[in-house]
Protein backbone atom coordinates (compact mmCIF):
# COMPACT_ATOMS: atom_id res chain seq x y z
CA UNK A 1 19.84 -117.02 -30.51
CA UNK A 2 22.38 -115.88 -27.36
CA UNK A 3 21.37 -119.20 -25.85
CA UNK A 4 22.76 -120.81 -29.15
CA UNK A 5 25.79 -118.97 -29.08
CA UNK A 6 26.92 -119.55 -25.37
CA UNK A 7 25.95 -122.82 -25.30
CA UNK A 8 28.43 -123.39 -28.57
CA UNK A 9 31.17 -121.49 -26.56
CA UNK A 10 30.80 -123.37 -23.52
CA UNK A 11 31.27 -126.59 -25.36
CA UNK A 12 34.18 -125.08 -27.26
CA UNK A 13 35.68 -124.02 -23.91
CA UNK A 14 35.28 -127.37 -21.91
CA UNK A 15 37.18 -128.85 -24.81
CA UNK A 16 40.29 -126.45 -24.48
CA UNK A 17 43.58 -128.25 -23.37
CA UNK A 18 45.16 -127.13 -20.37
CA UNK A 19 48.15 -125.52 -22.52
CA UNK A 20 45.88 -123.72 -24.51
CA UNK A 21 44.52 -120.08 -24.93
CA UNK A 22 41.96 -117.96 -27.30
CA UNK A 23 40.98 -114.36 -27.02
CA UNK A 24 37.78 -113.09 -27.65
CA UNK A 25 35.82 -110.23 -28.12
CA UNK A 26 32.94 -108.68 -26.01
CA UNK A 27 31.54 -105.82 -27.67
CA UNK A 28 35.26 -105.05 -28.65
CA UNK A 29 36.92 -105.60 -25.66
CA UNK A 30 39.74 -108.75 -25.46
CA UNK A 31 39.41 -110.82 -22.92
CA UNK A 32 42.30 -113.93 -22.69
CA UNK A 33 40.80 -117.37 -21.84
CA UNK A 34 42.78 -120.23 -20.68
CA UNK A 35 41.53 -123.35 -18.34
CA UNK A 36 42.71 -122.26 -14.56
CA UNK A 37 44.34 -124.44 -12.38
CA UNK A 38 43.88 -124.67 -8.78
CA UNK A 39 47.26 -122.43 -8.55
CA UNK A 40 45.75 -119.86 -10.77
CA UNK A 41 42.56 -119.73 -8.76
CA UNK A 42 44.86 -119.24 -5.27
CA UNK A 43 47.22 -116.61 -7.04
CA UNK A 44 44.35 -114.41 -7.82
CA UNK A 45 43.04 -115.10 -4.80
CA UNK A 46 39.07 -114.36 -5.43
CA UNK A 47 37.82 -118.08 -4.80
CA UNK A 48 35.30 -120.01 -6.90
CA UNK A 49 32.20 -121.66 -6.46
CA UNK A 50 30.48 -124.47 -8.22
CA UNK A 51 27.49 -125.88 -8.36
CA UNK A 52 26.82 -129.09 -10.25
């Protein structure tokens, strides 16, 4: 069933527009989500790696 669920969120979040944003809940904790851009990624400065 958690396989279900995150693979319906992924989808959800590969289909967000750059401009916008959602919040959601972990075990009631808010988390913001919003597409990064390569000057988001270099302002935080913690790097990313992919693997396709």
């Amino acid at each position: 069933m958690k396989e279900r669920n995150f693979e319906a969120l992924e989808k959800h979040l590969l289909e967000m527009q750059d401009h916008e944003v959602e919040i959601i809940f972990i075990q009631g904790k808010p988390f913001i989500i919003q597409p990064a851009t390569p000057d988001d990624i270099e302002r935080i400065n913690i790097g990313y790696f992919c693997m396709d």
